[in-house]
N, C-alpha and C. Protein backbone atom coordinates (compact mmCIF):
# COMPACT_ATOMS: atom_id res chain seq x y z
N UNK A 1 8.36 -19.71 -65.35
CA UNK A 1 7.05 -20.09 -65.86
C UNK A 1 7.05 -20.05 -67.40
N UNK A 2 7.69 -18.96 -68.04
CA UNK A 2 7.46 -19.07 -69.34
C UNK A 2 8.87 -20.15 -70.10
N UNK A 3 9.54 -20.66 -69.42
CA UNK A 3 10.42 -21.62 -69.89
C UNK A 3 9.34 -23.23 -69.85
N UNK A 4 8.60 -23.40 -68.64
CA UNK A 4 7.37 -24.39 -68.90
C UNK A 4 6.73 -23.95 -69.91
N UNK A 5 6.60 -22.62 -70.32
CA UNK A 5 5.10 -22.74 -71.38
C UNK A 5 5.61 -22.67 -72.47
N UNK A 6 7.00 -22.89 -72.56
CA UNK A 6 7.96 -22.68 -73.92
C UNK A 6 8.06 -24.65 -74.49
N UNK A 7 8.43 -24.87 -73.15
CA UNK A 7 8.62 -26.53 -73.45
C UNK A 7 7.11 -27.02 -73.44
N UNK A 8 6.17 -26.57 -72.45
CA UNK A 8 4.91 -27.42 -72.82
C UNK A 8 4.16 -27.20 -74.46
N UNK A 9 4.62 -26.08 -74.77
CA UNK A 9 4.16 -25.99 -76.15
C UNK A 9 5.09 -26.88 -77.33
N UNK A 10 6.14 -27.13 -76.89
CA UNK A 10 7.24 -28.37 -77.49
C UNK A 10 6.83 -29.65 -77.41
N UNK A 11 5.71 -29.79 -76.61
CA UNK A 11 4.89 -30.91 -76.57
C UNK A 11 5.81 -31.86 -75.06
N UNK A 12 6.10 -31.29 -74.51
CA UNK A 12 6.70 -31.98 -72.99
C UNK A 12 5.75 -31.82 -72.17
N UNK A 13 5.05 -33.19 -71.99
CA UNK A 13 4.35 -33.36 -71.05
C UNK A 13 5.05 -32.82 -69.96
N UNK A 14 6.06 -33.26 -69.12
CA UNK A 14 6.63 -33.11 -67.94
C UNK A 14 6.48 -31.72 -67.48
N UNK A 15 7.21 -30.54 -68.71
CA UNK A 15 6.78 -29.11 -68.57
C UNK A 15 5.18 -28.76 -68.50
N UNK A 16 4.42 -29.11 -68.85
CA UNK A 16 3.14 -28.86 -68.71
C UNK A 16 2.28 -29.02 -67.57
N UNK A 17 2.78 -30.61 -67.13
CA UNK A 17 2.51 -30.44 -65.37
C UNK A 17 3.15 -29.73 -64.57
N UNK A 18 4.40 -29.54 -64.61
CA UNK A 18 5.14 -28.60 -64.03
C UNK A 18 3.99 -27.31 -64.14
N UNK A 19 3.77 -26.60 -65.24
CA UNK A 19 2.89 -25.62 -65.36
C UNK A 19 2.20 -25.98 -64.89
N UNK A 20 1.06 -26.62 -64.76
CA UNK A 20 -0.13 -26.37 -63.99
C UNK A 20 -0.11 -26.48 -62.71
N UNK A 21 1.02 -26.98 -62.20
CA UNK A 21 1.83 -26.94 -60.25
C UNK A 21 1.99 -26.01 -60.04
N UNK A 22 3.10 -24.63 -61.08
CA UNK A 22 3.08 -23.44 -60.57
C UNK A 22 1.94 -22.53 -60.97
N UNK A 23 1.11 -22.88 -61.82
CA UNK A 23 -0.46 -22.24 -61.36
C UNK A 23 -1.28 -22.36 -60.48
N UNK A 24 -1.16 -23.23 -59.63
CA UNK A 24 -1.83 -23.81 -59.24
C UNK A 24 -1.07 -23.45 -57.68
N UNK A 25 -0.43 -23.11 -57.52
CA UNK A 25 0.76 -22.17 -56.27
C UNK A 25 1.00 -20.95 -56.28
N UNK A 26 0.79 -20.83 -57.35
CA UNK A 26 0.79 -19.00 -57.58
C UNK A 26 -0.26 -18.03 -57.45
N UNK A 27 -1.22 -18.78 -58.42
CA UNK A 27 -2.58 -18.23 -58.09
C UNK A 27 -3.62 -19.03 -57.43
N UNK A 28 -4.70 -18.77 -57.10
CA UNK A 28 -6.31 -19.06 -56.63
C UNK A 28 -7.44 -18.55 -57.45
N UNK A 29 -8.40 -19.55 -57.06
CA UNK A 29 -9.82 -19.31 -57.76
C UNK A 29 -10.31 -20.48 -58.95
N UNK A 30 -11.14 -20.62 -59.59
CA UNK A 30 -11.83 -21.26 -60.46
C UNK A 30 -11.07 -21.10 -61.31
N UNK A 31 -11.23 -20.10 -61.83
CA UNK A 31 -9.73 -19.59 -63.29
C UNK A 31 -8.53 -20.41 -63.37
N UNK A 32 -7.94 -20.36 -61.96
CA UNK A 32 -6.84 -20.45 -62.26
C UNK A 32 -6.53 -21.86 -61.96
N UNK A 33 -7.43 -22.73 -61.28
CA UNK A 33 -7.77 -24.13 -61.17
C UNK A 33 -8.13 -24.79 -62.54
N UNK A 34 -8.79 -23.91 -63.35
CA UNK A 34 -9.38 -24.79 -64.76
C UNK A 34 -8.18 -24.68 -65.64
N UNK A 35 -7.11 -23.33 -65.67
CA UNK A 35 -6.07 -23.13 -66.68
C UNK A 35 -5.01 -24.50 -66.05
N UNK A 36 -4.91 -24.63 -65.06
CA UNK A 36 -3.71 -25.88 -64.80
C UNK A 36 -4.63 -27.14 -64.51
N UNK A 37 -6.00 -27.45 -65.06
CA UNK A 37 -5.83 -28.87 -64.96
C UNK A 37 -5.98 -28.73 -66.59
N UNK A 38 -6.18 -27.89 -67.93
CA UNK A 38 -6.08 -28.20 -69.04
C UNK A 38 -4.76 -28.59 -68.85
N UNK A 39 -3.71 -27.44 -68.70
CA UNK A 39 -2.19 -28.54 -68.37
C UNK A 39 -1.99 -29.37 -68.30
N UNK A 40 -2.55 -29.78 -66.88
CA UNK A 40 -2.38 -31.39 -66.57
C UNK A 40 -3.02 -32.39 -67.71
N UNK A 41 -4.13 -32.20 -68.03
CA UNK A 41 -4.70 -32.60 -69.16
C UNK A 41 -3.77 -32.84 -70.35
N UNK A 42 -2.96 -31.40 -70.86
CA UNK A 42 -2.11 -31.99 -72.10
C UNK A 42 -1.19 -32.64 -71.91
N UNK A 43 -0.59 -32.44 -70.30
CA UNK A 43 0.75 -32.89 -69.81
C UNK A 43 0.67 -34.44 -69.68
N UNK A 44 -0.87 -35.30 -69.43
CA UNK A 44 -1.08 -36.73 -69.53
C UNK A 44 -1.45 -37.35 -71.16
N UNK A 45 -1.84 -35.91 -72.22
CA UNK A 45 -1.98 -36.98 -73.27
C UNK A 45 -0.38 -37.02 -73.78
N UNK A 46 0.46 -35.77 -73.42
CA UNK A 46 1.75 -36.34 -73.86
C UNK A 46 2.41 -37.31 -73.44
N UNK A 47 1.87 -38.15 -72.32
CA UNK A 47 2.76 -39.04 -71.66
C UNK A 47 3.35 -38.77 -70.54
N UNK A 48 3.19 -37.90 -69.80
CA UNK A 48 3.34 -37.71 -68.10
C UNK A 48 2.56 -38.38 -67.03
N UNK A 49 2.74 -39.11 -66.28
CA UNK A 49 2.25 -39.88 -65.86
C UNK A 49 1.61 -39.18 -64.24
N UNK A 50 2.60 -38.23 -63.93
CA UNK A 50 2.26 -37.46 -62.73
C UNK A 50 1.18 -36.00 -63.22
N UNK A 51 1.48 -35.89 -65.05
CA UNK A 51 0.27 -34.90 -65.04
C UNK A 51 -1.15 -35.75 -65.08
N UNK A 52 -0.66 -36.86 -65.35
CA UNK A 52 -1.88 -37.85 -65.49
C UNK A 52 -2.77 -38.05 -64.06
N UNK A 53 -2.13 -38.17 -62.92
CA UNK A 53 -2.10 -37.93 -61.53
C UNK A 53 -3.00 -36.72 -61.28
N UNK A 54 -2.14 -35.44 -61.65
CA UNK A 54 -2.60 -33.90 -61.22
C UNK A 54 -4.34 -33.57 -61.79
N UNK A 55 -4.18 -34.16 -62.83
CA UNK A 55 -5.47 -34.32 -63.88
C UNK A 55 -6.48 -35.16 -62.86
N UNK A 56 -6.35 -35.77 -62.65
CA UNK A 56 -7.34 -36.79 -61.93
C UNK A 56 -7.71 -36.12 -60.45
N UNK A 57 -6.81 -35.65 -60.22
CA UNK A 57 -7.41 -34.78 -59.10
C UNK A 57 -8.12 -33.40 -59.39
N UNK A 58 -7.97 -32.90 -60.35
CA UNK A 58 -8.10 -31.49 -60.79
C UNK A 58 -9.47 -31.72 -61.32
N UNK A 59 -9.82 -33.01 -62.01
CA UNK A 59 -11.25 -33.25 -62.35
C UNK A 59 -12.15 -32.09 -62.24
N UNK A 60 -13.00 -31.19 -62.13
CA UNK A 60 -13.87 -30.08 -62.28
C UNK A 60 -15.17 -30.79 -61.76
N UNK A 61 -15.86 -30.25 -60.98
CA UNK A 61 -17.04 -30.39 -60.43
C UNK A 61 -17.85 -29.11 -60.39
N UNK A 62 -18.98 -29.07 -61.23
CA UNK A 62 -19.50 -27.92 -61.66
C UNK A 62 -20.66 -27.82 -60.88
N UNK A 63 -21.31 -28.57 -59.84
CA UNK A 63 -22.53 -28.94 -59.04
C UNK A 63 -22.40 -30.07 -57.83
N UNK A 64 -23.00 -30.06 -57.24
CA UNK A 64 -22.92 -30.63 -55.96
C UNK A 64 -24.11 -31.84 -56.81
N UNK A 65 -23.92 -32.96 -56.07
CA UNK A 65 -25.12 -34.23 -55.56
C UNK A 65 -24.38 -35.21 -56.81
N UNK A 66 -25.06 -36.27 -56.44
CA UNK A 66 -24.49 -37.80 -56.65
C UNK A 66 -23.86 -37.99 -58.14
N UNK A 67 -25.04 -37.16 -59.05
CA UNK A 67 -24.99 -37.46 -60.37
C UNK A 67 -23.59 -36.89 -60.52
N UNK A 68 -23.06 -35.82 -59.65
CA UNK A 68 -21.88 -35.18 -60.44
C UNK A 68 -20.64 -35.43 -59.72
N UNK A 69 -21.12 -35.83 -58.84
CA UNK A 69 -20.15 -36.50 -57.82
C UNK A 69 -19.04 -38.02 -58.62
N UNK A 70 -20.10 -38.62 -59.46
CA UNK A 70 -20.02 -39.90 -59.79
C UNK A 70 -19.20 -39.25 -60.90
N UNK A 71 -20.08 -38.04 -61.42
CA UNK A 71 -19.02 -37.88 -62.83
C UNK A 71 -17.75 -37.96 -62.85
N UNK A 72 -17.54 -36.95 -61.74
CA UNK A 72 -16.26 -36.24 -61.30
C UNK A 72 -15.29 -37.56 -60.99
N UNK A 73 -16.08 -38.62 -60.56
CA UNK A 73 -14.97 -39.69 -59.88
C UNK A 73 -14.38 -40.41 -61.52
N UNK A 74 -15.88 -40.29 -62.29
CA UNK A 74 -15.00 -41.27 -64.12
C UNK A 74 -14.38 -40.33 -64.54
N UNK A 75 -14.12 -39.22 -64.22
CA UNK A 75 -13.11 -38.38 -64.87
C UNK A 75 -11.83 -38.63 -64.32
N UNK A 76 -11.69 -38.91 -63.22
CA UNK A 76 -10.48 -38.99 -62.24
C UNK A 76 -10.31 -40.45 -62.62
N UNK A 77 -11.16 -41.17 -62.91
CA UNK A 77 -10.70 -42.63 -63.27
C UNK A 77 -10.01 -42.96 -64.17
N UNK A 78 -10.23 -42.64 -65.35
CA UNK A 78 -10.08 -42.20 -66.59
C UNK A 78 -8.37 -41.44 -66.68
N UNK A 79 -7.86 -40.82 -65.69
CA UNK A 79 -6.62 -40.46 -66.00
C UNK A 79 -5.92 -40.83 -64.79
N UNK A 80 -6.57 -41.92 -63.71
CA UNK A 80 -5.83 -42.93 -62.86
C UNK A 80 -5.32 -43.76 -63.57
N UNK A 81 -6.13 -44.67 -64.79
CA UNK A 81 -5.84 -45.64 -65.08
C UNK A 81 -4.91 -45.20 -66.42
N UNK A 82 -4.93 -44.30 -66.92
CA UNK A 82 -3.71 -43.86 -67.75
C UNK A 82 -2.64 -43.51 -66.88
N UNK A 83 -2.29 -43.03 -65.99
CA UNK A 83 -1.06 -42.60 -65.04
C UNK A 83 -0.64 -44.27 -64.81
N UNK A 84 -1.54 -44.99 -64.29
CA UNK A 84 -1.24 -46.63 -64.26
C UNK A 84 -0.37 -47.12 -64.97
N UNK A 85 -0.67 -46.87 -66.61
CA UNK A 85 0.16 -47.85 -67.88
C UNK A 85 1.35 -46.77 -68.01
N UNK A 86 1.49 -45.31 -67.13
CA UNK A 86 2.83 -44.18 -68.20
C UNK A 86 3.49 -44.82 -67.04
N UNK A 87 3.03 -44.74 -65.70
CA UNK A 87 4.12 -44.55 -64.17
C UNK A 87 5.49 -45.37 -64.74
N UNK A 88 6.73 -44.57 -65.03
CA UNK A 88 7.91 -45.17 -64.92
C UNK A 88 8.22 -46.00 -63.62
N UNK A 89 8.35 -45.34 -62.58
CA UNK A 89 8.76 -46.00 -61.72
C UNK A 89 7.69 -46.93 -60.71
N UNK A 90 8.24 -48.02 -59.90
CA UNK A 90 7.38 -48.55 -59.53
C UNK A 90 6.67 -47.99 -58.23
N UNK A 91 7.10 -46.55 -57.39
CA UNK A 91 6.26 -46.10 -56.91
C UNK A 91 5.04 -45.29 -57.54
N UNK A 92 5.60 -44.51 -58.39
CA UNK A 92 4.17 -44.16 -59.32
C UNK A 92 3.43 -45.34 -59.41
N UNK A 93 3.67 -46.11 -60.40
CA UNK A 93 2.61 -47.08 -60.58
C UNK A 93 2.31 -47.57 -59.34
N UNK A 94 2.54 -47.69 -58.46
CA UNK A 94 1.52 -48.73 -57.33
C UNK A 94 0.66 -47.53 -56.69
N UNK A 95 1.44 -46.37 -56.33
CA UNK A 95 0.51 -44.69 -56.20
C UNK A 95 -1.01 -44.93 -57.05
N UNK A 96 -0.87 -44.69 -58.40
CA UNK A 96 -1.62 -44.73 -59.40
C UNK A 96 -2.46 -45.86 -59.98
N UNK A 97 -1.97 -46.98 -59.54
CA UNK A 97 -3.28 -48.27 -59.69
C UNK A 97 -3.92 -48.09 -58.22
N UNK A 98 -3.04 -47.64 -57.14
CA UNK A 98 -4.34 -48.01 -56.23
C UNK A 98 -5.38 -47.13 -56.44
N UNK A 99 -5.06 -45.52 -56.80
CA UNK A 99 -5.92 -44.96 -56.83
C UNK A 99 -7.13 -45.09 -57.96
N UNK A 100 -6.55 -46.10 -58.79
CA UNK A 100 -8.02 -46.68 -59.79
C UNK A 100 -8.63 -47.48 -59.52
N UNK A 101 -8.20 -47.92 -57.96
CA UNK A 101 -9.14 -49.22 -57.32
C UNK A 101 -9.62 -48.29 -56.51
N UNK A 102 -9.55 -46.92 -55.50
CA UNK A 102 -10.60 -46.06 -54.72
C UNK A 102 -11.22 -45.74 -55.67
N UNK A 103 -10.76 -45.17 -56.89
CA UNK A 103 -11.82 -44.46 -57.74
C UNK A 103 -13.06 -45.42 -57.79
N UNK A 104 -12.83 -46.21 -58.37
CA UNK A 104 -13.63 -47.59 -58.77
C UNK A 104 -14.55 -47.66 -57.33
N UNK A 105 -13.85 -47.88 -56.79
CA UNK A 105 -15.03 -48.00 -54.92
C UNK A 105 -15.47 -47.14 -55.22
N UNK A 106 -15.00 -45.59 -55.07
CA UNK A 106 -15.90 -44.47 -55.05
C UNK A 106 -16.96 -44.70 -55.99
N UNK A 107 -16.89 -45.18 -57.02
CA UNK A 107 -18.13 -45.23 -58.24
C UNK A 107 -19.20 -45.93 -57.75
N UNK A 108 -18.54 -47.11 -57.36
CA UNK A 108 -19.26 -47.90 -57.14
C UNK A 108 -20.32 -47.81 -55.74
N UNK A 109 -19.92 -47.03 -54.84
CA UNK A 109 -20.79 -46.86 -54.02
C UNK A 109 -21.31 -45.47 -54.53
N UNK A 110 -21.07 -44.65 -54.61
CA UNK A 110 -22.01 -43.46 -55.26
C UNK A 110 -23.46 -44.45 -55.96
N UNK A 111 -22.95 -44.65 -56.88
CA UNK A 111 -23.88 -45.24 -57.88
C UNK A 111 -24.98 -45.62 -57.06
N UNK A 112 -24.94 -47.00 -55.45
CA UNK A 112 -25.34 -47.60 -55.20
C UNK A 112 -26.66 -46.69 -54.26
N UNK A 113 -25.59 -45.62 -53.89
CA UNK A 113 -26.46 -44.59 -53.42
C UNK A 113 -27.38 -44.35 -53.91
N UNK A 114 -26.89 -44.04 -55.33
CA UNK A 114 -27.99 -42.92 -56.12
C UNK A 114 -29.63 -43.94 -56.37
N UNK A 115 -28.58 -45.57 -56.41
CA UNK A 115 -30.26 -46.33 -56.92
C UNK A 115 -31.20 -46.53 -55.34
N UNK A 116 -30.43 -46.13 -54.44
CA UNK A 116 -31.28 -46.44 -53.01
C UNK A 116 -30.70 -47.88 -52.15
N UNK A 117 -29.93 -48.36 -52.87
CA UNK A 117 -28.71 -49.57 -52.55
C UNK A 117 -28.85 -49.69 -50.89
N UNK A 118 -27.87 -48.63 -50.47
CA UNK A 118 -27.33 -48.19 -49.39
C UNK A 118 -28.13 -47.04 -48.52
């Protein structure tokens, strides 16, 4: 662990998601969920495409009902569609655009909810 937090501070994305995987296996709770998606977080602005991934799932939801529901999904969108343009390989990328076309559904029907749409 401290060889990830040696390289994620070297600015390696790759080590940084790595870190927030073995936080995220090691420990439990809120804590230790918010310390590895900042990870994932630095691990996608360095250019990791799978912390870009971990991030989008890790999104934080601080309240229940639509309004935050919706948030939670443009947060996850937001580092779908960056994992999209890093994914080296072409299973990442097809992984990672589809999931910016559910995200996108998900928005889009939330939303529709929230105006009485549906």
């Amino acid at each position: 662990m401290q060889f990830c937090r040696r390289l994620c501070g070297q600015k390696n994305g790759e080590a940084c998601n790595q870190l927030g995987v073995l936080i995220v296996q090691r420990t439990q709770g809120h804590d230790s969920q918010s310390q590895a998606y900042e990870f994932f977080k630095k691990g996608c602005s360095l250019g990791s495409s799978l912390a870009c991934q971990n991030a989008a799932s890790s999104c934080p939801a601080f309240a229940f009902g639509l309004p935050q529901m919706i948030a939670k999904e443009r947060c996850a969108l937001g580092f779908y569609e960056k994992a999209c343009k890093l994914a080296q390989s072409s299973q990442q990328k097809m992984n990672a655009c589809k999931a910016v076309k559910r995200a996108q559904y998900m928005i889009d029907r939330l939303e529709k909810m929230q105006k009485g749409v549906e």
